[in-house]
C-alpha atoms as a PDB file:
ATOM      1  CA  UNK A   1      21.581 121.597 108.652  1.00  0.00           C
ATOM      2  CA  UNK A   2      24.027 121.899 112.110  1.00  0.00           C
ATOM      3  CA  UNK A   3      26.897 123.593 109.424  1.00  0.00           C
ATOM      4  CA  UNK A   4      24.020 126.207 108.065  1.00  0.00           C
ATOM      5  CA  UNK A   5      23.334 127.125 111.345  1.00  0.00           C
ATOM      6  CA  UNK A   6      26.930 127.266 112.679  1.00  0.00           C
ATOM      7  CA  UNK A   7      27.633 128.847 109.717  1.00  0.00           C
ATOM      8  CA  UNK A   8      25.063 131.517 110.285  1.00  0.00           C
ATOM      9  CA  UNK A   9      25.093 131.827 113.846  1.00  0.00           C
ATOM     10  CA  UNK A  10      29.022 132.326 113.435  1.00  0.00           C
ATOM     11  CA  UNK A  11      28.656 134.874 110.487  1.00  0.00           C
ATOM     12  CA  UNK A  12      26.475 136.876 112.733  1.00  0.00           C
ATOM     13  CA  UNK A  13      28.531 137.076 115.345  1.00  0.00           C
ATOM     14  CA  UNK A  14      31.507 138.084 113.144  1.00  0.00           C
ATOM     15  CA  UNK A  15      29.302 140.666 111.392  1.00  0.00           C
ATOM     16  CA  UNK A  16      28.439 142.605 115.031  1.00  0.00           C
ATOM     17  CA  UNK A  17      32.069 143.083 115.551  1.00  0.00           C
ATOM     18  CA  UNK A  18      32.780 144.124 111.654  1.00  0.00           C
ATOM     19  CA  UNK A  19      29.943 146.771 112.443  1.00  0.00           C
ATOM     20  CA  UNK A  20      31.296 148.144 115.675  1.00  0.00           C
ATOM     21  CA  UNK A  21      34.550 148.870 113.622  1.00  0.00           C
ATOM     22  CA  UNK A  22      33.223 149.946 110.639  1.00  0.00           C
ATOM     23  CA  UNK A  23      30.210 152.401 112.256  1.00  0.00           C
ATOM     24  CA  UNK A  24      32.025 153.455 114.928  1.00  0.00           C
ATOM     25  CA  UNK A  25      35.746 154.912 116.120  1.00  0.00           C
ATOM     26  CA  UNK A  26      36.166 151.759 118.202  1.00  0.00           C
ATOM     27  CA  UNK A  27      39.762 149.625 117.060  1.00  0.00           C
ATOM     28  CA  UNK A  28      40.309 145.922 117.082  1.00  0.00           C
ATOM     29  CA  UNK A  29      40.996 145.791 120.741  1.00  0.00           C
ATOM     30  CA  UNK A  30      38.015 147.239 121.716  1.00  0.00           C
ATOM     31  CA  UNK A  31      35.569 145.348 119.905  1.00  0.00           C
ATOM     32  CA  UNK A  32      37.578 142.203 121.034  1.00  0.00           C
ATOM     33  CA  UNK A  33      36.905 143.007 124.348  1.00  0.00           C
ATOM     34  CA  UNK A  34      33.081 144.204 124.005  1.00  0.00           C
ATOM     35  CA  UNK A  35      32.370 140.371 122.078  1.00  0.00           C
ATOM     36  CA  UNK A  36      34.449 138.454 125.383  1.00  0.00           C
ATOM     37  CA  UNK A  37      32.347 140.608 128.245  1.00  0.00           C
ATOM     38  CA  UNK A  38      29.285 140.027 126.027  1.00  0.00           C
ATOM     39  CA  UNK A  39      29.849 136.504 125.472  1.00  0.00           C
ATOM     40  CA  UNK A  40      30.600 136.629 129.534  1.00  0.00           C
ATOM     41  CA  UNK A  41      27.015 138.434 130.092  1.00  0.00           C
ATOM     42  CA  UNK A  42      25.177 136.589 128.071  1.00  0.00           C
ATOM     43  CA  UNK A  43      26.710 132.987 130.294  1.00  0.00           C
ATOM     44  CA  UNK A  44      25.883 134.995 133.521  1.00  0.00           C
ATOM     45  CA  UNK A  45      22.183 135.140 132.528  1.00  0.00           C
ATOM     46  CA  UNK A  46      22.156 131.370 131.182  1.00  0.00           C
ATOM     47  CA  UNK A  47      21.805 132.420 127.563  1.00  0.00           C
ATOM     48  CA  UNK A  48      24.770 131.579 126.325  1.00  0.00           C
ATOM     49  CA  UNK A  49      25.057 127.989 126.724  1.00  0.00           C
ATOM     50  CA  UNK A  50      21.271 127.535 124.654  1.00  0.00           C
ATOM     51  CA  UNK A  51      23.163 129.397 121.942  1.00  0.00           C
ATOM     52  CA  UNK A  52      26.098 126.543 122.313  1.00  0.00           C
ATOM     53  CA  UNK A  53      23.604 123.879 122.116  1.00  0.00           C
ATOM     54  CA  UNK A  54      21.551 125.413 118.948  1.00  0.00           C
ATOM     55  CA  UNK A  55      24.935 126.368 116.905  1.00  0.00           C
ATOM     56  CA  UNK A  56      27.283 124.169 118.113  1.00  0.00           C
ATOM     57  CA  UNK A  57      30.739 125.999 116.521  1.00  0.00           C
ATOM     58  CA  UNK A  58      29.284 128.538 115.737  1.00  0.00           C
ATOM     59  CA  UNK A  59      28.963 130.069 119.453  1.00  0.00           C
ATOM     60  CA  UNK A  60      32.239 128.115 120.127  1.00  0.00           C
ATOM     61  CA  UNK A  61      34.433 129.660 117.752  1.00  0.00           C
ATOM     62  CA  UNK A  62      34.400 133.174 118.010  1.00  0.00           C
ATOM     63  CA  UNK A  63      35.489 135.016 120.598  1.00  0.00           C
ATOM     64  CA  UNK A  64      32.558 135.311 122.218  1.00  0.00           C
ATOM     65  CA  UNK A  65      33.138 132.021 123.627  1.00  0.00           C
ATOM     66  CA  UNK A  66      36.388 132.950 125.513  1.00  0.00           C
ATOM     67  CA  UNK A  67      33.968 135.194 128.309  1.00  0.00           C
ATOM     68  CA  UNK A  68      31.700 132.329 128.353  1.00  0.00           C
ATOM     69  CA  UNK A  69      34.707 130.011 129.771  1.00  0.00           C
ATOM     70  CA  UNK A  70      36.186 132.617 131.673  1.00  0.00           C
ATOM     71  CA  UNK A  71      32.348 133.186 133.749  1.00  0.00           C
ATOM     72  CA  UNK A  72      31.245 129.228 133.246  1.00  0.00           C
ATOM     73  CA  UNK A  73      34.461 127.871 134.996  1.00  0.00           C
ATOM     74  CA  UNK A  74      33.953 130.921 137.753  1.00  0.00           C
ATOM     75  CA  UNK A  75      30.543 129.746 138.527  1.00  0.00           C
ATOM     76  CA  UNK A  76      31.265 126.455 138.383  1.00  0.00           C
ATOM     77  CA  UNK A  77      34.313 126.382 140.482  1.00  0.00           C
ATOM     78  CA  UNK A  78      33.068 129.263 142.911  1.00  0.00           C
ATOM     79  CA  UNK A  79      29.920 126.635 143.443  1.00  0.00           C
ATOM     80  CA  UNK A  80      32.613 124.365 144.728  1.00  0.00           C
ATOM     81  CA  UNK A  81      35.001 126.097 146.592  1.00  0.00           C
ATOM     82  CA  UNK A  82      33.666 129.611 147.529  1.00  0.00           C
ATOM     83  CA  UNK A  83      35.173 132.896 146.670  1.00  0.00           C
ATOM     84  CA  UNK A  84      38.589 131.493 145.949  1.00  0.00           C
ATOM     85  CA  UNK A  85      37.132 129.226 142.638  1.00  0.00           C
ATOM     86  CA  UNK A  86      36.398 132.610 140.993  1.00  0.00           C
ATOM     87  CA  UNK A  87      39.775 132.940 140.192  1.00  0.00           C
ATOM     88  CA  UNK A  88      40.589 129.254 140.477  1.00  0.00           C
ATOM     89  CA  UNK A  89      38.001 128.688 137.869  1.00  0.00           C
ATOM     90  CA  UNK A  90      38.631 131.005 135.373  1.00  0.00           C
ATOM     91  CA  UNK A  91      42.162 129.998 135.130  1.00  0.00           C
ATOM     92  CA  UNK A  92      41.435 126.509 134.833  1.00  0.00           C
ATOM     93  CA  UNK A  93      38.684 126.116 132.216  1.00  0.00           C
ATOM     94  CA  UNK A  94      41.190 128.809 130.018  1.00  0.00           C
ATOM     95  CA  UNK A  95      44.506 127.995 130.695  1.00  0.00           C
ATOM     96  CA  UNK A  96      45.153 125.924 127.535  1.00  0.00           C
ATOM     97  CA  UNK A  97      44.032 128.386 125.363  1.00  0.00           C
ATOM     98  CA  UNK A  98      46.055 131.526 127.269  1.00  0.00           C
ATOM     99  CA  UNK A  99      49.012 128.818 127.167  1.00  0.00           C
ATOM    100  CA  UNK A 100      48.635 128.617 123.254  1.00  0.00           C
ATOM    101  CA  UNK A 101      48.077 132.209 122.678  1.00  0.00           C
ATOM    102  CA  UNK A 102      51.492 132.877 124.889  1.00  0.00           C
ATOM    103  CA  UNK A 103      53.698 129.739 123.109  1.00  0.00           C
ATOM    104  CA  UNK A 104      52.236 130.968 119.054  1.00  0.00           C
ATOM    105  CA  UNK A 105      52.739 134.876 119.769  1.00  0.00           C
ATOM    106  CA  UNK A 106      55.935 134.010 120.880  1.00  0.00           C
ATOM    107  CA  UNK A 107      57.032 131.755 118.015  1.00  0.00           C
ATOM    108  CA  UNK A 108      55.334 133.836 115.220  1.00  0.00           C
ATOM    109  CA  UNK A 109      57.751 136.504 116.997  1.00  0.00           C
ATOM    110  CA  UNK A 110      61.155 134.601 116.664  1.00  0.00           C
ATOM    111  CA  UNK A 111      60.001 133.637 112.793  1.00  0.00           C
ATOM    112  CA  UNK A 112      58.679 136.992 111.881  1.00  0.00           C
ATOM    113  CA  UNK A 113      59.822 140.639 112.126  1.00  0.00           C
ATOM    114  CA  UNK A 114      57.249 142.382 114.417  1.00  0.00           C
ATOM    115  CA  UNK A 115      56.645 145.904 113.758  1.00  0.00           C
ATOM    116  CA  UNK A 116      57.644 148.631 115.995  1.00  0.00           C
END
């Protein structure tokens, strides 16, 4: 039953952002970044992380998950260390993935003839 309810959590999530580009004149980008601040909203207020715990991949996966890390390592770290573990924080709990972004981007450019 957890893969049914990844699944559908998951689906759901991925079927907000296919609205917002199919309804509306928003691009990729956009709806990208309206998922990570509402994924980053939704931590702030503690209902993010219920979500985690009811759909397991399903609220990790998608994107929505990146502005959960970027506010749950903020809050966690600025807990610690003040006003400097904001930004301390939200580069540590996301560097790997920023790293792997970076290193992939980069090699699907060298293999690949980018456009433009």
């Amino acid at each position: 039953m957890e893969y049914v309810t990844a699944f559908v959590v998951g689906g759901l999530i991925c079927v907000i952002g296919q609205l917002l580009m199919d309804l509306t004149s928003l691009t990729p980008a956009h709806v990208m970044s309206i998922l990570v601040v509402a994924g980053a909203i939704l931590d702030g207020v503690g209902l993010y992380e219920p979500l985690i715990d009811f759909a397991g991949a399903g609220a990790t996966v998608p994107i929505t998950s990146f502005g959960n890390a970027l506010v749950h390592g903020a809050l966690a770290e600025a807990e610690r260390n003040g006003i400097i573990g904001i930004i301390t924080g939200i580069f540590e709990v996301t560097s790997a993935g920023i790293s792997a972004a970076i290193i992939f981007g980069f090699l699907s450019a060298l293999l690949f003839r980018p456009k433009g």
